[in-house]
Protein backbone atom coordinates (compact mmCIF):
# COMPACT_ATOMS: atom_id res chain seq x y z
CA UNK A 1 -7.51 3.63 -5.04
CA UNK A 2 -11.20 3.08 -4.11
CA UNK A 3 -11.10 -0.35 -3.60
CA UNK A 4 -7.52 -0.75 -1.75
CA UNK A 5 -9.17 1.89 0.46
CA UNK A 6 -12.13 -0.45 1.16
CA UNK A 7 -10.22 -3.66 1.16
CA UNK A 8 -7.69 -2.36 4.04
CA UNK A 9 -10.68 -1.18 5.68
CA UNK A 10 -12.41 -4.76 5.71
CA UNK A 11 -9.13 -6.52 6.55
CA UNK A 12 -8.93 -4.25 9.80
CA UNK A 13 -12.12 -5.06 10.45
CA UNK A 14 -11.67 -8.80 10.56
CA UNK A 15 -8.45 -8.55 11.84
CA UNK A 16 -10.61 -7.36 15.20
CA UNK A 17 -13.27 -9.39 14.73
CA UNK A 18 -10.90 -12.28 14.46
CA UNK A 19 -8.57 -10.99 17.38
CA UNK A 20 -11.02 -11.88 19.99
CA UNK A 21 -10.49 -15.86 19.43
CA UNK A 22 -7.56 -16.92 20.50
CA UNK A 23 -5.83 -18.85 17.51
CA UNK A 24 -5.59 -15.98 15.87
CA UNK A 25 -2.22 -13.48 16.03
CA UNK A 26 -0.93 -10.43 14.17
CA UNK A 27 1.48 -8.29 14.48
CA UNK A 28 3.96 -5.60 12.45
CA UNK A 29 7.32 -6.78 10.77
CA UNK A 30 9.98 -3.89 9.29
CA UNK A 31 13.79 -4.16 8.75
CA UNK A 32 16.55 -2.32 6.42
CA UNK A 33 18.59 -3.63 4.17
CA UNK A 34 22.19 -1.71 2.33
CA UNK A 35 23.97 -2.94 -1.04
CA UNK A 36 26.80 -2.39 -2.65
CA UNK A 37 28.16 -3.23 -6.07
CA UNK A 38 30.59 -2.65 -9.15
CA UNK A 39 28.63 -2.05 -12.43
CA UNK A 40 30.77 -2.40 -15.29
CA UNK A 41 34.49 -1.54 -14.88
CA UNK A 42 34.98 0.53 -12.22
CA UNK A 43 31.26 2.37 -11.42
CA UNK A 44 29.91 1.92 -7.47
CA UNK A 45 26.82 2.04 -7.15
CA UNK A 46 25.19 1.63 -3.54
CA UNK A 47 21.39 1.25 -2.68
CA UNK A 48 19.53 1.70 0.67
CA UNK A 49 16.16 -0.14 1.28
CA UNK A 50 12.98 -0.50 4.06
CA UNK A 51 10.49 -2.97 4.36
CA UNK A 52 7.46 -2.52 6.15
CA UNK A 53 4.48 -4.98 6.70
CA UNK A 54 1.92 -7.13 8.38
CA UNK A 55 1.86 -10.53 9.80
CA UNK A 56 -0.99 -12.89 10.68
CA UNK A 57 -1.21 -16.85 11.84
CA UNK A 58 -3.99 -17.78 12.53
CA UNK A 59 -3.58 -21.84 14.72
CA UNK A 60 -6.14 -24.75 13.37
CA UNK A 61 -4.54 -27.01 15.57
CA UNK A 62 -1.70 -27.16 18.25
CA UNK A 63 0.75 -28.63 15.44
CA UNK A 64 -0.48 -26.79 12.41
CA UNK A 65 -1.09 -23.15 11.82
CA UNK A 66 -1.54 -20.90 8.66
CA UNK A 67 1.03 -17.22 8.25
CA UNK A 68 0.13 -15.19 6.00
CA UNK A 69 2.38 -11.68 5.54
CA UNK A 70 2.30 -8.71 3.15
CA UNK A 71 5.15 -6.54 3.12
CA UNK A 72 6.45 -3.51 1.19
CA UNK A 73 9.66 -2.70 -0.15
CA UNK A 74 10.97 0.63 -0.96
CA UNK A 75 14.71 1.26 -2.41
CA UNK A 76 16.18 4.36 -1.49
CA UNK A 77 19.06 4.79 -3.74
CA UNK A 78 22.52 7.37 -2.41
């Protein structure tokens, strides 16, 4: 727990360290998502899920960029 602690806390550093040149973006990404489907004969089953996360691109060139993203998934079942 520790060391996720200390690694988000790096990241956010560099992320504003990095935020003062200007090839470099971030920014938030989230949606929902809802399923529903037969198991077996005649059982319903429906599920409810978020996702929540981070996106970064950082531009080498005017034709070429990196993305990197990290998101998180949670199902929420009804």
């Amino acid at each position: 727990m520790r060391k996720t602690l200390k690694l988000t806390i790096l990241l956010l550093m560099l992320c504003g360290i990095l935020k003062a040149q200007s090839e470099f973006e971030f920014g938030v990404k989230g949606g929902a998502n809802f399923t529903g489907f037969h198991k077996g004969s005649s059982t319903f089953t429906s599920e409810f899920g978020i996702n929540l996360g981070g996106i970064a691109e950082y531009s080498v060139s005017d034709k070429f960029s990196l993305q990197a993203e990290l998101l998180l998934f949670a199902i929420i079942p009804m």
